[in-house]
C-alpha atoms as a PDB file:
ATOM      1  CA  UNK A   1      10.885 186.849 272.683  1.00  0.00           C
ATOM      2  CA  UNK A   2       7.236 187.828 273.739  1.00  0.00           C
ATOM      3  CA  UNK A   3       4.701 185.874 271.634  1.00  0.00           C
ATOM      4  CA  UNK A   4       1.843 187.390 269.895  1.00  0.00           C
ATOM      5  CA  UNK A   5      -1.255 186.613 268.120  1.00  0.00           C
ATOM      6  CA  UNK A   6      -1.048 188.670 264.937  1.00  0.00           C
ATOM      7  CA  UNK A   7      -4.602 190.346 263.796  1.00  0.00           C
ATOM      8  CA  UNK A   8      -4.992 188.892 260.217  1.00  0.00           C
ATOM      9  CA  UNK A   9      -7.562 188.507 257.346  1.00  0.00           C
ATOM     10  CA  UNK A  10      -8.341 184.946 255.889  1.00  0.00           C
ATOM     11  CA  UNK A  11     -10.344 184.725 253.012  1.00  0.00           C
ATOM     12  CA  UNK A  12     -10.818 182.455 250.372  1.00  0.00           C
ATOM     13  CA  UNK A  13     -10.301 179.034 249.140  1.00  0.00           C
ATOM     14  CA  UNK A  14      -7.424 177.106 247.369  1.00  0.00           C
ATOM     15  CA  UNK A  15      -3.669 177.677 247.207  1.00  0.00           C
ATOM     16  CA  UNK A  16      -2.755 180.024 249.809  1.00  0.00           C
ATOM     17  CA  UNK A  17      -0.908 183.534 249.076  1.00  0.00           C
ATOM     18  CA  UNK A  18       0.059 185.229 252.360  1.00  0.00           C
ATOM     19  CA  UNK A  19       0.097 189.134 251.868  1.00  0.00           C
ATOM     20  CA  UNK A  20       2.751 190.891 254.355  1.00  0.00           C
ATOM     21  CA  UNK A  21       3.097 194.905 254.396  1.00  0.00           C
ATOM     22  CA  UNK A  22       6.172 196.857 255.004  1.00  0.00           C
ATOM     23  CA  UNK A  23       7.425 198.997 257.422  1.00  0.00           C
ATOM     24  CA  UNK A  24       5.317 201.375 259.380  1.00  0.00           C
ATOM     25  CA  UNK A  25       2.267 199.638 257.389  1.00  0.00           C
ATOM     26  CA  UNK A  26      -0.274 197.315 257.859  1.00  0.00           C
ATOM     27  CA  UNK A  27      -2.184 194.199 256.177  1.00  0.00           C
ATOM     28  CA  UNK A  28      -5.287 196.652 254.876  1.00  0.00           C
ATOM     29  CA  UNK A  29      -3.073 198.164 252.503  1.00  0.00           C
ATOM     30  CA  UNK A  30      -3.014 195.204 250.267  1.00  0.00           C
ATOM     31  CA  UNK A  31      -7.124 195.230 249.978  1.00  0.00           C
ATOM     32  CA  UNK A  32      -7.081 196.023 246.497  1.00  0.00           C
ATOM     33  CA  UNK A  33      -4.719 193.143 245.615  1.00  0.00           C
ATOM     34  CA  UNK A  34      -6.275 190.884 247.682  1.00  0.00           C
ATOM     35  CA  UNK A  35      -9.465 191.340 246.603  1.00  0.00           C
ATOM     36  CA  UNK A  36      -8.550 190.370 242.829  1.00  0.00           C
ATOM     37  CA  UNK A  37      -6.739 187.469 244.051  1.00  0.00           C
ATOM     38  CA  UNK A  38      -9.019 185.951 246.106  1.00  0.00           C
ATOM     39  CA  UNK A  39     -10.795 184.015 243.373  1.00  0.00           C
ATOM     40  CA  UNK A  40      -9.724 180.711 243.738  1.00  0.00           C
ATOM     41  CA  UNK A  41      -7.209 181.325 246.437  1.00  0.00           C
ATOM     42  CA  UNK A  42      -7.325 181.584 250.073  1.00  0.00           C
ATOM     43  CA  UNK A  43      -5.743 185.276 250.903  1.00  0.00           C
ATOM     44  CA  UNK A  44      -4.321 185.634 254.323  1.00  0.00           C
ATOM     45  CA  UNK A  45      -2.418 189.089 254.995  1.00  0.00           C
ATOM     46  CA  UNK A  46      -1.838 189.952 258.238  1.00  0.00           C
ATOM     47  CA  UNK A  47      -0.335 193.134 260.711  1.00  0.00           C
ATOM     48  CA  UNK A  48       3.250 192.275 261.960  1.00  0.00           C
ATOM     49  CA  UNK A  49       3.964 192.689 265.188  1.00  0.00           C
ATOM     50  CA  UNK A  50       3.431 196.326 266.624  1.00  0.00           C
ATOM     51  CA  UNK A  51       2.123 197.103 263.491  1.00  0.00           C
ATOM     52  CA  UNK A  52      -1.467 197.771 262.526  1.00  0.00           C
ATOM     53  CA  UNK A  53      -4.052 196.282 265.095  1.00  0.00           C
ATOM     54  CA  UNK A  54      -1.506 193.696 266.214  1.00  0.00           C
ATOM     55  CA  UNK A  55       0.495 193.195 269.562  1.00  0.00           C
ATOM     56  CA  UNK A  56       3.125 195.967 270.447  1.00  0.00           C
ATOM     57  CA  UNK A  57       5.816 194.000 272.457  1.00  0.00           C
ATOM     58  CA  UNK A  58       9.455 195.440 273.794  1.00  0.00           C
ATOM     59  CA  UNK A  59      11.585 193.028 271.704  1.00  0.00           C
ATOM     60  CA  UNK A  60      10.747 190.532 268.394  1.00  0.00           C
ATOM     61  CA  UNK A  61      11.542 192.732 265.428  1.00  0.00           C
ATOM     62  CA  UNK A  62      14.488 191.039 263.795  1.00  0.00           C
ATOM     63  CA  UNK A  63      12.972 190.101 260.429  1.00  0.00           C
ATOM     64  CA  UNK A  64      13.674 186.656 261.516  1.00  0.00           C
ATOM     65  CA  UNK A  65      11.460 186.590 264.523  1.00  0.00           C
ATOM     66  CA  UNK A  66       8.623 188.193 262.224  1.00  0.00           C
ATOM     67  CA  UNK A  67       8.752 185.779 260.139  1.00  0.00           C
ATOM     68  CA  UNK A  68       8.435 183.428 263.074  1.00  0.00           C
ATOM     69  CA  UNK A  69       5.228 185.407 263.689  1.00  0.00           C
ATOM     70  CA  UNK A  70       4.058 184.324 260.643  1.00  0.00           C
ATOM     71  CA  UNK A  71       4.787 180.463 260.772  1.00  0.00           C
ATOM     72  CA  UNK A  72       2.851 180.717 264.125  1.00  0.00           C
ATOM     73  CA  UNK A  73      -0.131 182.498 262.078  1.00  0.00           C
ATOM     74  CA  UNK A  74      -0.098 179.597 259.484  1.00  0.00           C
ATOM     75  CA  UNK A  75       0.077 176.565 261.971  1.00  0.00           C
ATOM     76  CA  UNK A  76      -2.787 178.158 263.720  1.00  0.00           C
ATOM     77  CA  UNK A  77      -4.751 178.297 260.714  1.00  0.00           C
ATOM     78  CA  UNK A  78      -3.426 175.188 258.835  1.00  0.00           C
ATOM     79  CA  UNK A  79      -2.142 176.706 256.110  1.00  0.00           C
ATOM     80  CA  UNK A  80       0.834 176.346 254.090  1.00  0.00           C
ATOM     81  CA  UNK A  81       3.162 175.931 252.135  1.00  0.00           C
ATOM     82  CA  UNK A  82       2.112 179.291 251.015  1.00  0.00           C
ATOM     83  CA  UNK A  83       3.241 181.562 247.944  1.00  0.00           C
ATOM     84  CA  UNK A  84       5.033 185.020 250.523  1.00  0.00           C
ATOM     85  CA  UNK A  85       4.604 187.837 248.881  1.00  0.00           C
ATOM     86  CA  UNK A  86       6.388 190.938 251.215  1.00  0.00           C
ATOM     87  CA  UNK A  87       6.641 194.428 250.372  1.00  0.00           C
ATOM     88  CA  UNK A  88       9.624 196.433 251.266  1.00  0.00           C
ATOM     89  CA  UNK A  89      10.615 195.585 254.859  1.00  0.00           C
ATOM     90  CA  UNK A  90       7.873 192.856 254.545  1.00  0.00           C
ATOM     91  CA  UNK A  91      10.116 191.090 251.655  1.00  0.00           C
ATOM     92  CA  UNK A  92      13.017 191.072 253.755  1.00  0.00           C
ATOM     93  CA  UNK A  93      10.147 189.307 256.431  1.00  0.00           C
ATOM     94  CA  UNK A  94       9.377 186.601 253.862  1.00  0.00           C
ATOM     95  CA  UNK A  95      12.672 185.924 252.404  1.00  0.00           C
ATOM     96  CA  UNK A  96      13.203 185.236 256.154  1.00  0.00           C
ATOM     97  CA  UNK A  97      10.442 182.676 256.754  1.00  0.00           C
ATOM     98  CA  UNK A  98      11.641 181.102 252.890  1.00  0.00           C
ATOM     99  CA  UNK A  99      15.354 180.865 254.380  1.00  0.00           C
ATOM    100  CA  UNK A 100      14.449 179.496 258.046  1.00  0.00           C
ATOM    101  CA  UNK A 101      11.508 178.035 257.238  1.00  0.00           C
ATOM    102  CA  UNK A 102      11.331 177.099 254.008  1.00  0.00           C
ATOM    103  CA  UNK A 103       8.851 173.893 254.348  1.00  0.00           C
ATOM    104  CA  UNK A 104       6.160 176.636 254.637  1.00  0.00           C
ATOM    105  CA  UNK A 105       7.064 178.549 251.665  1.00  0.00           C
ATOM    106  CA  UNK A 106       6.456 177.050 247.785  1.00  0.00           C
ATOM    107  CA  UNK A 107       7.600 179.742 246.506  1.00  0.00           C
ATOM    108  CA  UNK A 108       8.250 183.771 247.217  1.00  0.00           C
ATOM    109  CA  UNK A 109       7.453 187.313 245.997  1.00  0.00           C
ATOM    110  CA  UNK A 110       9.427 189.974 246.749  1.00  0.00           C
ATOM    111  CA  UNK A 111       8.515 193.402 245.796  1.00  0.00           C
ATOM    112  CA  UNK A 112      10.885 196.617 245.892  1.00  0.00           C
ATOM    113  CA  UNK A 113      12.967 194.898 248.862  1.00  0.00           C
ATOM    114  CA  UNK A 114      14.699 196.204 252.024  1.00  0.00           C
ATOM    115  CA  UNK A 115      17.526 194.423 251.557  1.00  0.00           C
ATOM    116  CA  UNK A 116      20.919 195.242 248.493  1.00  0.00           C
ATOM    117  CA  UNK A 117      21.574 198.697 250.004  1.00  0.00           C
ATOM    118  CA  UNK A 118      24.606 199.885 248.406  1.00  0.00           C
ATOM    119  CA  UNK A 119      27.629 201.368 250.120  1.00  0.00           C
ATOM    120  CA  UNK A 120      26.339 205.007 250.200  1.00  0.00           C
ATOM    121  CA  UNK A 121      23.453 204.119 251.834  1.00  0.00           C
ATOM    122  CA  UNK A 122      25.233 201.488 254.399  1.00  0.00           C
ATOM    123  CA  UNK A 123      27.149 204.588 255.623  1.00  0.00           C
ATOM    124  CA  UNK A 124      23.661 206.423 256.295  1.00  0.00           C
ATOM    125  CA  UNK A 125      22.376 203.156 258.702  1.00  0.00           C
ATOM    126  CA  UNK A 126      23.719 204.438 262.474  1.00  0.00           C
ATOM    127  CA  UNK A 127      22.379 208.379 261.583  1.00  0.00           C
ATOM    128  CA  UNK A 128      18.784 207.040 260.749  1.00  0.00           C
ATOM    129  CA  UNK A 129      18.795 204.476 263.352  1.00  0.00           C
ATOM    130  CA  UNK A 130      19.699 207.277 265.907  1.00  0.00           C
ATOM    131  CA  UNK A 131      16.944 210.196 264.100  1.00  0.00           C
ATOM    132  CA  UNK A 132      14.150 206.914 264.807  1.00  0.00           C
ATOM    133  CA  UNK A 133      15.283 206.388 268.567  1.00  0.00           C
ATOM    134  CA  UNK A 134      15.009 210.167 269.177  1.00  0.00           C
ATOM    135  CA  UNK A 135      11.830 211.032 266.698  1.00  0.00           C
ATOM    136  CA  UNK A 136      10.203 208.050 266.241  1.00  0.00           C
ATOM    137  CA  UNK A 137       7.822 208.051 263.616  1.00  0.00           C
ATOM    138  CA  UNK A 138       8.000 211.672 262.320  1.00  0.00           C
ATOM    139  CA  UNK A 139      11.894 210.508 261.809  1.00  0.00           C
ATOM    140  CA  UNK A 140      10.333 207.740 259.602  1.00  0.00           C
ATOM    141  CA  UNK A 141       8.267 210.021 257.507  1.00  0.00           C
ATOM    142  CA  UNK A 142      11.418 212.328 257.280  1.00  0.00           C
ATOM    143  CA  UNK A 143      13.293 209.304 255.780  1.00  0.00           C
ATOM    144  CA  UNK A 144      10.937 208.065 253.211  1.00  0.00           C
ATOM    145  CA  UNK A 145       9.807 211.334 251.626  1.00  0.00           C
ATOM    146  CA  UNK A 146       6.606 211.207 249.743  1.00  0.00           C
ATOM    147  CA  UNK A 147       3.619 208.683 250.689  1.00  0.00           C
ATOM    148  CA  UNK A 148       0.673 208.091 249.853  1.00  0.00           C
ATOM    149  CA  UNK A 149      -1.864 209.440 252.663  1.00  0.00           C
ATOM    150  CA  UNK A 150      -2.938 206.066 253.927  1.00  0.00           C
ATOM    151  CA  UNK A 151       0.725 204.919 254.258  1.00  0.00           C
ATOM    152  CA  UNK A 152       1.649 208.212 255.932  1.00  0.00           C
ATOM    153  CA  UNK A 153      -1.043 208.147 258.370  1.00  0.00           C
ATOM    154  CA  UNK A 154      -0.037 204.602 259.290  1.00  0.00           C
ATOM    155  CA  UNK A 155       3.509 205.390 259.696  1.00  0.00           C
ATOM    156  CA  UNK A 156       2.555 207.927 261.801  1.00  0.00           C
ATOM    157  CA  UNK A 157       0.109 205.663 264.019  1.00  0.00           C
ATOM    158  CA  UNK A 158       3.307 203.045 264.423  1.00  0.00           C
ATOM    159  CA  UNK A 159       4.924 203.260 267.785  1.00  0.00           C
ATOM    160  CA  UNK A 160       8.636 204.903 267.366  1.00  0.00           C
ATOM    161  CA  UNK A 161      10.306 202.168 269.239  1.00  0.00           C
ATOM    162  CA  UNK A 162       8.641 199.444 266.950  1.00  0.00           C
ATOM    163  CA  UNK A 163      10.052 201.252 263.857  1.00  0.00           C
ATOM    164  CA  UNK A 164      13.544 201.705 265.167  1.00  0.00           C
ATOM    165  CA  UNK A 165      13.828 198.064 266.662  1.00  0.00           C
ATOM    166  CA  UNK A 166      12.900 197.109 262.563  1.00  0.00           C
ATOM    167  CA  UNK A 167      15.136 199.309 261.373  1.00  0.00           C
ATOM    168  CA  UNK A 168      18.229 198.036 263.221  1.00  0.00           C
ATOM    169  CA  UNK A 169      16.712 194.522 262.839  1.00  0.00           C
ATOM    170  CA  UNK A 170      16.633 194.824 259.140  1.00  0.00           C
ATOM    171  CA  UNK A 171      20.162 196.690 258.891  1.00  0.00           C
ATOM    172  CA  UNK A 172      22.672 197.178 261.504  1.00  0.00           C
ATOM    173  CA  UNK A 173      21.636 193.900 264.263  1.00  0.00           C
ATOM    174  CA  UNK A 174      24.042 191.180 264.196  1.00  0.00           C
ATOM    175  CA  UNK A 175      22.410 188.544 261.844  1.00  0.00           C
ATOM    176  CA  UNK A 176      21.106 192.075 259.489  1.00  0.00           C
ATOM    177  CA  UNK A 177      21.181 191.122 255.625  1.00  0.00           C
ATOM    178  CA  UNK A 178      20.140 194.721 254.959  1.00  0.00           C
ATOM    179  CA  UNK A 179      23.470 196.054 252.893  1.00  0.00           C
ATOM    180  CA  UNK A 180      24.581 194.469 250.042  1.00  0.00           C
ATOM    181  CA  UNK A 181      27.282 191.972 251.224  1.00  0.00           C
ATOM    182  CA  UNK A 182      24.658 190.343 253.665  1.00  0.00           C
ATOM    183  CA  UNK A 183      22.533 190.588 251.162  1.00  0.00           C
ATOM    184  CA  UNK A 184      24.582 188.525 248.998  1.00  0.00           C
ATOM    185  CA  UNK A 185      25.477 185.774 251.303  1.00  0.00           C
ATOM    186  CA  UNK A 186      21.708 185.510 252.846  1.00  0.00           C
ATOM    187  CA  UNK A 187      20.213 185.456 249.344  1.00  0.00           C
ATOM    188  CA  UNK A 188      22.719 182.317 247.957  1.00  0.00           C
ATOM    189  CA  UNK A 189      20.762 180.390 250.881  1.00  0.00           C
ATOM    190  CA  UNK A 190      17.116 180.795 249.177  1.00  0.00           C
ATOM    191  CA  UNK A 191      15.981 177.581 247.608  1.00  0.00           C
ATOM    192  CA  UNK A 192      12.118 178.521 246.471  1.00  0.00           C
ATOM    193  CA  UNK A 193      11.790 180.427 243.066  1.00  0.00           C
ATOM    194  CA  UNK A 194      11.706 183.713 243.961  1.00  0.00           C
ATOM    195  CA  UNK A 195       9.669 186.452 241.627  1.00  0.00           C
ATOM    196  CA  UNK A 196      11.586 189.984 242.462  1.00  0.00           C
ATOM    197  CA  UNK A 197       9.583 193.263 241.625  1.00  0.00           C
ATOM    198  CA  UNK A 198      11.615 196.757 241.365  1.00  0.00           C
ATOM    199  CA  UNK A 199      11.387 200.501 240.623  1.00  0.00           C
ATOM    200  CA  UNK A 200      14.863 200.994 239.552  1.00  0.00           C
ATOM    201  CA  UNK A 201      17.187 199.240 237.324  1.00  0.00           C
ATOM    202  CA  UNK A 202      20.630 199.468 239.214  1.00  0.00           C
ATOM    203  CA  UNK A 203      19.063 197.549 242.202  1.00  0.00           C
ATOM    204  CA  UNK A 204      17.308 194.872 239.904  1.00  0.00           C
ATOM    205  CA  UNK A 205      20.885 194.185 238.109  1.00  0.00           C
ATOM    206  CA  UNK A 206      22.800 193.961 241.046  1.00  0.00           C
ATOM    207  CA  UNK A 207      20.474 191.273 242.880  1.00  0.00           C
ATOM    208  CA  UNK A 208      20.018 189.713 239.378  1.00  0.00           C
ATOM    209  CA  UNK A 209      24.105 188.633 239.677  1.00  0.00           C
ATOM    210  CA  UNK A 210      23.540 186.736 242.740  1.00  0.00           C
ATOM    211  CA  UNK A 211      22.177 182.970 241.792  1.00  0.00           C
ATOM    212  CA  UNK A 212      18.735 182.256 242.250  1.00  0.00           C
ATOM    213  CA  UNK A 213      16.632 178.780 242.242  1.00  0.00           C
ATOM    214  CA  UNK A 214      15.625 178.086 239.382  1.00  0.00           C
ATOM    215  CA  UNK A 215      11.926 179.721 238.018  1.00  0.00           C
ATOM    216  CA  UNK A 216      13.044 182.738 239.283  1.00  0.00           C
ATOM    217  CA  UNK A 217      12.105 185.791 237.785  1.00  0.00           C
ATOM    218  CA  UNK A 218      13.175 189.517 238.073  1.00  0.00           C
ATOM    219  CA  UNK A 219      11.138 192.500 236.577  1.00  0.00           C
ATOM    220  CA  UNK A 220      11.987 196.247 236.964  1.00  0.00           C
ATOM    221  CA  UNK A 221       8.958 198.132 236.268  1.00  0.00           C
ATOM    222  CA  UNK A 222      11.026 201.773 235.196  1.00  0.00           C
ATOM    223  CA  UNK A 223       8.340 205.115 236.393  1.00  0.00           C
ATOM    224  CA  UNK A 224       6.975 203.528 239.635  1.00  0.00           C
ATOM    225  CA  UNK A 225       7.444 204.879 243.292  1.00  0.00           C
ATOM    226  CA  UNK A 226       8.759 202.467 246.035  1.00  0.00           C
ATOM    227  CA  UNK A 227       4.809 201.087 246.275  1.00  0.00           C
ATOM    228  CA  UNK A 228       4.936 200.254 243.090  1.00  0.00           C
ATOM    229  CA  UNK A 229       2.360 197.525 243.361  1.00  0.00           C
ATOM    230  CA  UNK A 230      -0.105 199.700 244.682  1.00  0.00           C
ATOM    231  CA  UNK A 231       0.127 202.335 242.026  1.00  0.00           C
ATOM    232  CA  UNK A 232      -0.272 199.116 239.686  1.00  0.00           C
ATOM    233  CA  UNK A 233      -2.507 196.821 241.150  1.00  0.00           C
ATOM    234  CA  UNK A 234      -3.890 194.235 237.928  1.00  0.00           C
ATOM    235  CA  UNK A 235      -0.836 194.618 236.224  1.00  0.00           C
ATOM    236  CA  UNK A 236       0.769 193.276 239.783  1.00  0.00           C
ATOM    237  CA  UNK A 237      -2.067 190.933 240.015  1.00  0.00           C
ATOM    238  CA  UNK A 238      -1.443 189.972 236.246  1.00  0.00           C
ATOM    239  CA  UNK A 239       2.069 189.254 236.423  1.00  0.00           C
ATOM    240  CA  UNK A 240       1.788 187.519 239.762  1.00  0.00           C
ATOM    241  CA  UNK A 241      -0.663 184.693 237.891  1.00  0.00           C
ATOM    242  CA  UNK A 242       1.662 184.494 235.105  1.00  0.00           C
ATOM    243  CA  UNK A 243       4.659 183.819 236.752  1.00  0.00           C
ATOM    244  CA  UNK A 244       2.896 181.252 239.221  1.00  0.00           C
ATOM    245  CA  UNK A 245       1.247 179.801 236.040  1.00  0.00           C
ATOM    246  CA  UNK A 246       4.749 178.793 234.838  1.00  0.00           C
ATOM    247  CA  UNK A 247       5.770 177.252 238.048  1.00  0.00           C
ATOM    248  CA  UNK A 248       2.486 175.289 238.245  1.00  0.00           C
ATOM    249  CA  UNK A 249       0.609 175.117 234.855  1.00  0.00           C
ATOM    250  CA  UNK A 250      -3.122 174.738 237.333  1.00  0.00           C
ATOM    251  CA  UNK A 251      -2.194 177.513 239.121  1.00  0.00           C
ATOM    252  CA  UNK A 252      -3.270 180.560 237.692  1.00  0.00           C
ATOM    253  CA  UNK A 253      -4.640 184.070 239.357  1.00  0.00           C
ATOM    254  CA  UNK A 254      -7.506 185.852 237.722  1.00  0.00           C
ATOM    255  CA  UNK A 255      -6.700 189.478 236.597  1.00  0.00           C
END
């Protein structure tokens, strides 16, 4: 795999929360939730590879080797064991780094993740992953439906191979813990508390059967979009410092 020196923000001082974005995205879209947690904490968010202003390479787009991305990042910088907080594909990116490398994780946040797709959508996996290799990014729009401008322009500025290599990465390559009985199996291997954000109910039940360390935590937050945490930044920002406050009574985040 091609290494790469991911562009990244670093701001900030005290326990370290690293920010990753989802797919087709980049780090700038969590600026308002950064910005409120940076009292008191050092904030690093950075682009994945061929995303944003980082390195577009050929291969290196299993979630696993973006999360390797990222342990580079924090050795670089000294940081760590940080609080992961991933969005979408970025939460299957973090539960990633907490599985393989979880002596740089204390503890993980995942928010509406890629990963529990249920049968029907399993069966959609090789159509979209062909639509991306032949459309590229338009294909990507196509599949996600309505975004907010910023995310749409972004997915649209995201090279078409880059979002296809995720996509099989994430769902149909051979170590994928995209559909749900990956999903299962992968999960059962986490051993940081893991806080789990969702739009929708059915998803939140079904990953709330599979066992979790303990100080886990999983909220469904019922008439929020797929960025949920962007349509509700403080009351992300506010739940985040709660839940780390009962993990660590000194830590707490500002709302």
């Amino acid at each position: 795999m091609t290494p790469v020196t991911l562009c990244h923000t670093d701001r900030g001082e005290g326990e370290t929360l690293l920010l990753v974005h989802g797919w087709g995205g980049h780090a700038r879209t969590w600026d308002p939730i950064a910005d409120a947690l940076q009292p008191g904490h050092r904030v690093i968010a950075a682009d994945l590879r061929g995303h944003g202003k980082s390195p577009v390479t050929l291969d290196g787009y299993r979630p696993a080797d973006l999360a390797g991305d990222l342990v580079a990042l924090l050795d670089r910088l000294g940081a760590g064991p940080v609080v992961a907080v991933g969005h979408s594909m970025g939460a299957q990116v973090v539960t990633a780094m907490a599985v393989e490398h979880p002596e740089h994780v204390s503890a993980l946040v995942v928010v509406d993740p890629a990963y529990g797709a249920d049968a029907a959508e399993e069966r959609l996996f090789a159509k979209r992953l062909a639509a991306l290799r032949a459309d590229g990014a338009r294909a990507a729009v196509r599949q996600l439906g309505t975004l907010p401008a910023a995310v749409r322009d972004q997915l649209l500025a995201t090279p078409g191979h880059v979002l296809a290599a995720c996509y099989e990465g994430m769902y149909l390559g051979p170590d994928a813990f995209g559909a749900r009985p990956a999903t299962r199996r992968y999960l059962a291997r986490r051993t940081r508390p893991v806080l789990c954000v969702r739009s929708l109910s059915e998803p939140a039940a079904w990953e709330s059967s599979i066992p979790a360390p303990s100080g886990s935590q999983m909220v469904t937050w019922d008439g929020t979009g797929h960025f949920l945490h962007l349509e509700r930044p403080q009351a992300f920002v506010g739940l985040l410092g709660r839940w780390l406050s009962t993990l660590r009574p000194h830590a707490r985040i500002r709302a």
